[in-house]
PDB file of N, CA and C in Angstrom:
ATOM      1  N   UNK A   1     -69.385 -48.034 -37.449  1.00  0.00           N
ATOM      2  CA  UNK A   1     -68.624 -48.580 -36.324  1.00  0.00           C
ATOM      3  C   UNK A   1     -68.865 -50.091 -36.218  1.00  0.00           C
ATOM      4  N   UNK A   2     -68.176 -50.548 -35.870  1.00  0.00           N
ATOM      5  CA  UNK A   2     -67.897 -52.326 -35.566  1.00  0.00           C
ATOM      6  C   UNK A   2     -68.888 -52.414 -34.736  1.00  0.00           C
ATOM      7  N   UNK A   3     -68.882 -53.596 -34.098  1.00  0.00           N
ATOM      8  CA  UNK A   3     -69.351 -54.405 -33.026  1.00  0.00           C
ATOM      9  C   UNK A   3     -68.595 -54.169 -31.844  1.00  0.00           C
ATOM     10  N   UNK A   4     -69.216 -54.072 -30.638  1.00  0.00           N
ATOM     11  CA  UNK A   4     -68.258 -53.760 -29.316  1.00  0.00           C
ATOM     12  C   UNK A   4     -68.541 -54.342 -28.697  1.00  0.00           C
ATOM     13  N   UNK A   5     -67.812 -54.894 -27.276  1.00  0.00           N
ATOM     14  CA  UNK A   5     -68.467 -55.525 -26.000  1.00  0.00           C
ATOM     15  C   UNK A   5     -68.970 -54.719 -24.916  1.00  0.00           C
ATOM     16  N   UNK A   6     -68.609 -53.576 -25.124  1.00  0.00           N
ATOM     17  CA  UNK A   6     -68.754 -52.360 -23.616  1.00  0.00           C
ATOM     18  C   UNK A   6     -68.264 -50.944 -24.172  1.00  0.00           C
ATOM     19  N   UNK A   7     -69.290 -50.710 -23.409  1.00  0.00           N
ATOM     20  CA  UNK A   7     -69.467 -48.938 -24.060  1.00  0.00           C
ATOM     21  C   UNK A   7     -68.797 -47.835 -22.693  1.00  0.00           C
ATOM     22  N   UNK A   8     -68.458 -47.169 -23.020  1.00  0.00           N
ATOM     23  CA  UNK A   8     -68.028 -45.616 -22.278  1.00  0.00           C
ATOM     24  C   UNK A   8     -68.382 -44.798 -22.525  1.00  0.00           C
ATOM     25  N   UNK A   9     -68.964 -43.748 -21.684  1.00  0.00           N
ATOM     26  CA  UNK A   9     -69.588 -42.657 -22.032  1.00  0.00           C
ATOM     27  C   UNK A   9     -68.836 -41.851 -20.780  1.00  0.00           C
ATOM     28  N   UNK A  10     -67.645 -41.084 -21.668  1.00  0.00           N
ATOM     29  CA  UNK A  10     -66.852 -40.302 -20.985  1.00  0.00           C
ATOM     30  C   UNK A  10     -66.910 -38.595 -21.873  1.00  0.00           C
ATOM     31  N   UNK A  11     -68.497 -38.037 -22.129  1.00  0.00           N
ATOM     32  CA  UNK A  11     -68.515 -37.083 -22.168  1.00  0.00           C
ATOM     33  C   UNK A  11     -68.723 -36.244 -21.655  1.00  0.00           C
ATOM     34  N   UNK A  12     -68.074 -34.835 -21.289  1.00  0.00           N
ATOM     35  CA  UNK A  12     -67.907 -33.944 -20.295  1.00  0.00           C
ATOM     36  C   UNK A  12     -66.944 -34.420 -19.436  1.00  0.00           C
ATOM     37  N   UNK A  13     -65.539 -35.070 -19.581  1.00  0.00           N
ATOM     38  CA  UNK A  13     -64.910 -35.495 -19.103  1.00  0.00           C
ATOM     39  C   UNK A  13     -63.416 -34.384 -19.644  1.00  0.00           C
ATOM     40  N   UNK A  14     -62.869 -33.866 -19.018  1.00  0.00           N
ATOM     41  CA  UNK A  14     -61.345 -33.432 -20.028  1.00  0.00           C
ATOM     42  C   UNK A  14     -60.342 -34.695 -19.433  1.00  0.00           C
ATOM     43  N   UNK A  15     -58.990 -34.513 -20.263  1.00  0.00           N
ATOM     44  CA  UNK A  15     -57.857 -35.169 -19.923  1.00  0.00           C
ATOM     45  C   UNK A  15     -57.536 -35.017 -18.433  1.00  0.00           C
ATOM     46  N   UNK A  16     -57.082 -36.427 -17.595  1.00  0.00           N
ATOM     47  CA  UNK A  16     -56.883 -37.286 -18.070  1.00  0.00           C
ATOM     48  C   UNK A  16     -57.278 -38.283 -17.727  1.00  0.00           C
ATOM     49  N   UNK A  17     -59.076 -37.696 -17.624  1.00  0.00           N
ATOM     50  CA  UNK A  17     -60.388 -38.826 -17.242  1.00  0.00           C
ATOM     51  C   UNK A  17     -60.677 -39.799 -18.247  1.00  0.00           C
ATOM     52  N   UNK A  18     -61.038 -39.391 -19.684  1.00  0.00           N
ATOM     53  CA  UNK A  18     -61.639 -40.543 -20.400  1.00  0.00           C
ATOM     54  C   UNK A  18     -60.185 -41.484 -20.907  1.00  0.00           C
ATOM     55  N   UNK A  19     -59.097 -41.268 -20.468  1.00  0.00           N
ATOM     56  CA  UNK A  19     -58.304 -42.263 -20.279  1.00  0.00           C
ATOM     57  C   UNK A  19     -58.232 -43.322 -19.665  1.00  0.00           C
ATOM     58  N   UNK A  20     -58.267 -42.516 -18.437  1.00  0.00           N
ATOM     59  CA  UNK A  20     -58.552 -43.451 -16.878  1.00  0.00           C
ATOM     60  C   UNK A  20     -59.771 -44.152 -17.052  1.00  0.00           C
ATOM     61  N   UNK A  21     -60.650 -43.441 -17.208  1.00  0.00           N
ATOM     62  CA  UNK A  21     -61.835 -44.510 -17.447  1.00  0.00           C
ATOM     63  C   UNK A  21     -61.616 -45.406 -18.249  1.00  0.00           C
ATOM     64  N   UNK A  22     -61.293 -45.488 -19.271  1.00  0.00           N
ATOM     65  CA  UNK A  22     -61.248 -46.577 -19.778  1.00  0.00           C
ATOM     66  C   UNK A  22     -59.920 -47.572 -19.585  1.00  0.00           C
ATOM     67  N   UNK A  23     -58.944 -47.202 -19.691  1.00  0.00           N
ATOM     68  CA  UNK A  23     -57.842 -48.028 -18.582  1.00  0.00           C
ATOM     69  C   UNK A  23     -58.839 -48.838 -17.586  1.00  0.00           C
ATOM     70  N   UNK A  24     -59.178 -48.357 -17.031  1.00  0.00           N
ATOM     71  CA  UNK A  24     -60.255 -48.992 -15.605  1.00  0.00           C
ATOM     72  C   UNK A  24     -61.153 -50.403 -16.394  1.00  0.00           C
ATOM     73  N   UNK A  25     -61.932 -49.816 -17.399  1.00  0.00           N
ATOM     74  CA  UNK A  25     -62.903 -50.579 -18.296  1.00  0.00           C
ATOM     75  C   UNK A  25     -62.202 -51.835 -18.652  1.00  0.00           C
ATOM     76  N   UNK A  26     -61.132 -51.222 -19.432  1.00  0.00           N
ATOM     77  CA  UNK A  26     -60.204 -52.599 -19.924  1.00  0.00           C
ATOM     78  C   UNK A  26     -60.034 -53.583 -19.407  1.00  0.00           C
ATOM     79  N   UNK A  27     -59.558 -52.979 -17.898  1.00  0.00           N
ATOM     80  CA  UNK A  27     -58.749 -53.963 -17.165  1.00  0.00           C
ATOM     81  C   UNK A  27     -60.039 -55.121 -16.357  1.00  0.00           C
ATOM     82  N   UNK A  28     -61.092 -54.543 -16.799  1.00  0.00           N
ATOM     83  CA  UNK A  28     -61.600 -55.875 -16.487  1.00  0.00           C
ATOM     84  C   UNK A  28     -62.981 -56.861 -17.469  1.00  0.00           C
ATOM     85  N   UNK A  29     -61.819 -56.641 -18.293  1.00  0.00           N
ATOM     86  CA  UNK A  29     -62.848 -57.209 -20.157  1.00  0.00           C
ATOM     87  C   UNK A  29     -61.562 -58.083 -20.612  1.00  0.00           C
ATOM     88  N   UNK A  30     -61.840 -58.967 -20.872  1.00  0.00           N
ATOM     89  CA  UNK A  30     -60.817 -60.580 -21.264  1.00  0.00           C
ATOM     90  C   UNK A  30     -60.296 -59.772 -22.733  1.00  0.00           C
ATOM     91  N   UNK A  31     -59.592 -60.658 -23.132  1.00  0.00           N
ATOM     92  CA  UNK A  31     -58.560 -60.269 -24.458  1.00  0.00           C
ATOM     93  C   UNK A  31     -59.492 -60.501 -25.255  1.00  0.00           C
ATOM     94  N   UNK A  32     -59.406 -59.796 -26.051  1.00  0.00           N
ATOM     95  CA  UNK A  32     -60.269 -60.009 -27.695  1.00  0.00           C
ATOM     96  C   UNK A  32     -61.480 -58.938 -27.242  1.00  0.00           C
ATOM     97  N   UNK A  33     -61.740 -58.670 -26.471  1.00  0.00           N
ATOM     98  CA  UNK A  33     -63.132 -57.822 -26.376  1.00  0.00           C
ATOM     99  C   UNK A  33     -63.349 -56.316 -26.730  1.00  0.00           C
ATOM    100  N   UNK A  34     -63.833 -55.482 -26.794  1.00  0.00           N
ATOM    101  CA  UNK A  34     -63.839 -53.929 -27.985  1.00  0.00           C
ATOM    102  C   UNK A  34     -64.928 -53.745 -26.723  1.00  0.00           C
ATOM    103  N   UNK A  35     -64.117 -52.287 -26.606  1.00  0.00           N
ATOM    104  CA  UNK A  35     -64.679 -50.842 -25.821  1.00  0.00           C
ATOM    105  C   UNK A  35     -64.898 -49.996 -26.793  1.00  0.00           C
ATOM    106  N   UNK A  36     -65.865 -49.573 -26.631  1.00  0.00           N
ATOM    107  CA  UNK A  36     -66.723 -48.460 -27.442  1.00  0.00           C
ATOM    108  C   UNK A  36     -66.562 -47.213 -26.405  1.00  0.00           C
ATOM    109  N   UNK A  37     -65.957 -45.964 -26.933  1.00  0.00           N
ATOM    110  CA  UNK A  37     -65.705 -44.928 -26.022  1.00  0.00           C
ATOM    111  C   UNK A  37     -66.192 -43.579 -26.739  1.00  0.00           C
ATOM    112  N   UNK A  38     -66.507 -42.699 -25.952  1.00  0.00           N
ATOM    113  CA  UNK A  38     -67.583 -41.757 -26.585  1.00  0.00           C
ATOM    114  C   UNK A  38     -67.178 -40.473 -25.706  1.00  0.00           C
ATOM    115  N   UNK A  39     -66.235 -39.558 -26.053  1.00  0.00           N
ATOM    116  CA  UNK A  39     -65.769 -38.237 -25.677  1.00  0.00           C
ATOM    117  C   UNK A  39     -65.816 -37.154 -26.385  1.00  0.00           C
ATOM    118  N   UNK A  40     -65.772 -36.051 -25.551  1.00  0.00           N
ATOM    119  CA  UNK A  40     -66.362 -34.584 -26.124  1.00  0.00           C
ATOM    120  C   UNK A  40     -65.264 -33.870 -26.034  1.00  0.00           C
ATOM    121  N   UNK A  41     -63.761 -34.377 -25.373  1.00  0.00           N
ATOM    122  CA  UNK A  41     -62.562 -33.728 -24.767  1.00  0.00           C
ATOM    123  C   UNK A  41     -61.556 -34.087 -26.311  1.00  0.00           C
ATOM    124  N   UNK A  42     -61.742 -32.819 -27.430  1.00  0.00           N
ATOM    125  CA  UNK A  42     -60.931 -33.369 -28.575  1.00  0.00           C
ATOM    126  C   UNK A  42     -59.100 -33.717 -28.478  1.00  0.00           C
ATOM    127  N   UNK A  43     -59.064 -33.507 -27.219  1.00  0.00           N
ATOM    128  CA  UNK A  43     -57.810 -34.180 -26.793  1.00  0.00           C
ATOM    129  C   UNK A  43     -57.329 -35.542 -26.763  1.00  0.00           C
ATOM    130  N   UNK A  44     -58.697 -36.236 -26.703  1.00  0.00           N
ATOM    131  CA  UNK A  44     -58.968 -37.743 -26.578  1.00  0.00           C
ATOM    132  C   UNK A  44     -58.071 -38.067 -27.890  1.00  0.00           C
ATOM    133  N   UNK A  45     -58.059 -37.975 -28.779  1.00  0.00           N
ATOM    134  CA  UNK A  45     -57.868 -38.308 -29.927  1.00  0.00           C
ATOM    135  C   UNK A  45     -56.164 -38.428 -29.934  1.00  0.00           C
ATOM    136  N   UNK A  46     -55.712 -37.546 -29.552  1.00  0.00           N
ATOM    137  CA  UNK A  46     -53.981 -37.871 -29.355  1.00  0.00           C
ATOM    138  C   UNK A  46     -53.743 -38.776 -28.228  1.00  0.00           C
ATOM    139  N   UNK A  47     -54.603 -38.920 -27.090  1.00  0.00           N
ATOM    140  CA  UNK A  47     -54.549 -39.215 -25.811  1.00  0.00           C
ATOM    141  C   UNK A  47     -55.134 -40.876 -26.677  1.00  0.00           C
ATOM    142  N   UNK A  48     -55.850 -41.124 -27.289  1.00  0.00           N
ATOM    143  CA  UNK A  48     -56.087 -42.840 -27.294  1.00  0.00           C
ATOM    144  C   UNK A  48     -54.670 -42.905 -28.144  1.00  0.00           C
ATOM    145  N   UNK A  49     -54.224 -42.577 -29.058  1.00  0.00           N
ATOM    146  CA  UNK A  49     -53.405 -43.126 -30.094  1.00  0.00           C
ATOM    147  C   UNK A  49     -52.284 -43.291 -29.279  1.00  0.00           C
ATOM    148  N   UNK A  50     -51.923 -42.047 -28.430  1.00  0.00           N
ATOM    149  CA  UNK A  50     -50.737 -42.632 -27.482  1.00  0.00           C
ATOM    150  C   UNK A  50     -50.866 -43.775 -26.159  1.00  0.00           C
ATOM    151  N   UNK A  51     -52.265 -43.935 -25.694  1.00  0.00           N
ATOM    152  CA  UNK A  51     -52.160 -44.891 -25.005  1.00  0.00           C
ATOM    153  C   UNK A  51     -52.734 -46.355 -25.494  1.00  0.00           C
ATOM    154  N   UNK A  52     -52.866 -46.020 -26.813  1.00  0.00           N
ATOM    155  CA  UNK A  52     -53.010 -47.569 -27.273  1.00  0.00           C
ATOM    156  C   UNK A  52     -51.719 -48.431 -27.585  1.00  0.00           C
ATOM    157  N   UNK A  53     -50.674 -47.297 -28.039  1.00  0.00           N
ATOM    158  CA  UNK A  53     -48.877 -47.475 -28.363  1.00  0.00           C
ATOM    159  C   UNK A  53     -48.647 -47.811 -27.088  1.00  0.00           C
ATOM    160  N   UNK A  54     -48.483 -47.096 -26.020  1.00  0.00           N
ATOM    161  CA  UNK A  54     -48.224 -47.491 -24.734  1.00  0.00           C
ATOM    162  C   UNK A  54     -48.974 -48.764 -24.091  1.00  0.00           C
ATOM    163  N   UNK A  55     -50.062 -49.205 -24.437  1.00  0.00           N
ATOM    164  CA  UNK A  55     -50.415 -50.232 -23.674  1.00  0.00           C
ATOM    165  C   UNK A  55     -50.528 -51.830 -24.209  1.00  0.00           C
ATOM    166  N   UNK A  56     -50.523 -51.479 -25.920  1.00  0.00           N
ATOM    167  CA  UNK A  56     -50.708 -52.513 -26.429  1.00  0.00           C
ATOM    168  C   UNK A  56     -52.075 -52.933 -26.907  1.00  0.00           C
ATOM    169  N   UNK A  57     -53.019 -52.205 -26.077  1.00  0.00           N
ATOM    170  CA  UNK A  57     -54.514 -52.286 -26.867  1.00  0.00           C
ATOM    171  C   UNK A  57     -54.495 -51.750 -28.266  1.00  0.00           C
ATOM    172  N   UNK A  58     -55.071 -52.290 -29.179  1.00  0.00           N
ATOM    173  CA  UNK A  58     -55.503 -51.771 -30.477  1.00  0.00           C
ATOM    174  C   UNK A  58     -56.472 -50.817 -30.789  1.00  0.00           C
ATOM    175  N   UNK A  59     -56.245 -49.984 -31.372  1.00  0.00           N
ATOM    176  CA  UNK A  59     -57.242 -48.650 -31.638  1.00  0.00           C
ATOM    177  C   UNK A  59     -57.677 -49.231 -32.629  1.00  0.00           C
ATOM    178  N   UNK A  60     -59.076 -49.353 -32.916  1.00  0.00           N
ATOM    179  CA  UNK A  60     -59.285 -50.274 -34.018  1.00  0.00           C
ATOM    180  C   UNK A  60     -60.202 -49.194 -34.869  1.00  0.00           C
ATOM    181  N   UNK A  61     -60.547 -47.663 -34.631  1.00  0.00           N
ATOM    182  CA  UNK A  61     -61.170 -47.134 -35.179  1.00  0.00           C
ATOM    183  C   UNK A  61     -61.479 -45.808 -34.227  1.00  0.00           C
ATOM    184  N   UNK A  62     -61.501 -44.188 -34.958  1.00  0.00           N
ATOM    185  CA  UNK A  62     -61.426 -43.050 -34.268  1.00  0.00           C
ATOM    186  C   UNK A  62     -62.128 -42.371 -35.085  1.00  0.00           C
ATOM    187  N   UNK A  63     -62.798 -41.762 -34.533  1.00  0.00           N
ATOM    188  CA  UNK A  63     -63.579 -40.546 -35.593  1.00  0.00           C
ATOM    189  C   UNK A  63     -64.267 -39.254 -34.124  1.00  0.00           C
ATOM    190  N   UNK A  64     -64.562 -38.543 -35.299  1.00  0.00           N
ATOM    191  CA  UNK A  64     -65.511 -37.239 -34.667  1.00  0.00           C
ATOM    192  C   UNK A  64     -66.681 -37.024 -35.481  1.00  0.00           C
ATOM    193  N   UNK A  65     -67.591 -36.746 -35.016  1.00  0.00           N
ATOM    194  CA  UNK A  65     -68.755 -36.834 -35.244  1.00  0.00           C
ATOM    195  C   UNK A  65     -69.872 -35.553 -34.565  1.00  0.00           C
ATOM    196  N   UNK A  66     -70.168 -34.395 -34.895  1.00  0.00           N
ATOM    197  CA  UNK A  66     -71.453 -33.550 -34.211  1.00  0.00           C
ATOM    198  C   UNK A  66     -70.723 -32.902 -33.014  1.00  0.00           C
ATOM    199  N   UNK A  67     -69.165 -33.088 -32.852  1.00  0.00           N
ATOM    200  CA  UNK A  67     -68.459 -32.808 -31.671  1.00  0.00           C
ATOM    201  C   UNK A  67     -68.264 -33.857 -30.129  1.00  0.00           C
ATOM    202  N   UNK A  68     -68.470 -35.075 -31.046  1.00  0.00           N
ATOM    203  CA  UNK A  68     -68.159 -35.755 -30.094  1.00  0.00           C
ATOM    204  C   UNK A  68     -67.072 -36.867 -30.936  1.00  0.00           C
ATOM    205  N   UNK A  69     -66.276 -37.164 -29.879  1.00  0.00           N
ATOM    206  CA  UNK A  69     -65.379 -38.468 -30.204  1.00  0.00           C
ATOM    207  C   UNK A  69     -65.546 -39.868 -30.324  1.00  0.00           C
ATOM    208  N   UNK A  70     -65.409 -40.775 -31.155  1.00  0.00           N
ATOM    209  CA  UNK A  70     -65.637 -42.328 -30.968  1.00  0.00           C
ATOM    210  C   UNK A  70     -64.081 -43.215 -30.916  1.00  0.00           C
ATOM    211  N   UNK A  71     -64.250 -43.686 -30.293  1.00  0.00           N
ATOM    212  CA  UNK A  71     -63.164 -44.550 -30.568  1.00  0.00           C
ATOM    213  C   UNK A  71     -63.595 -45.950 -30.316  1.00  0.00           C
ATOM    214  N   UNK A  72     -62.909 -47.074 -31.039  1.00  0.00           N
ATOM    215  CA  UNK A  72     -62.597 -48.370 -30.594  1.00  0.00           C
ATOM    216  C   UNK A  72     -61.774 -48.864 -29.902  1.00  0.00           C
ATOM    217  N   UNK A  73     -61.593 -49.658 -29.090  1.00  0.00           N
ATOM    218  CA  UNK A  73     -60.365 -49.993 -28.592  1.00  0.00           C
ATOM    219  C   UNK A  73     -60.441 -51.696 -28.477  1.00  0.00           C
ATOM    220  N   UNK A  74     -59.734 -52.172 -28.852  1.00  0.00           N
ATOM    221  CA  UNK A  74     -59.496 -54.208 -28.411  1.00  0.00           C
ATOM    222  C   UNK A  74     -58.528 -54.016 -27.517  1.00  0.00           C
ATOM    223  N   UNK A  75     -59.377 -54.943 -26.527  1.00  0.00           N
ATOM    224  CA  UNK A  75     -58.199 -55.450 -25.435  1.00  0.00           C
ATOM    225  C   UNK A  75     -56.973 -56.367 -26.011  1.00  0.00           C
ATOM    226  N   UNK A  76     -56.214 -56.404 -25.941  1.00  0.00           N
ATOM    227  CA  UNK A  76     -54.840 -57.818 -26.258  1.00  0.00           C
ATOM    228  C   UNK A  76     -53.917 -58.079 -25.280  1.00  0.00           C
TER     229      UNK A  76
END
């Protein structure tokens, strides 16, 4: 995994919390900065790709891992 500015730990969360949470996160991290997000809800995974299309943030990296989710996200 990259380098991040701010981490999320939205496990034990289902849809359509570790969204919101991080929507929330974003909105107050300047452009250029990377959220590190960490979910157990394997829903996450359709749920970032469509709200990175929808918002314009960049998914800069997704995986699963031991049953948990990672994602990247850049603000833009």
């Amino acid at each position: 995994m990259a380098d991040f500015d701010h981490e999320l730990d939205a496990c034990g969360l289902n849809c359509p919390l570790p969204i919101l949470r991080a929507k929330k996160s974003l909105s107050s991290m300047g452009e250029g900065e990377v959220l590190h997000v960490i979910s157990t809800d394997p829903g996450a995974v359709k749920d970032f790709e469509a709200f990175s299309k929808q918002t314009g943030n960049e998914l800069l990296d997704s995986k699963e891992e031991g049953g948990k989710f990672f994602f990247l996200i850049k603000k833009s």
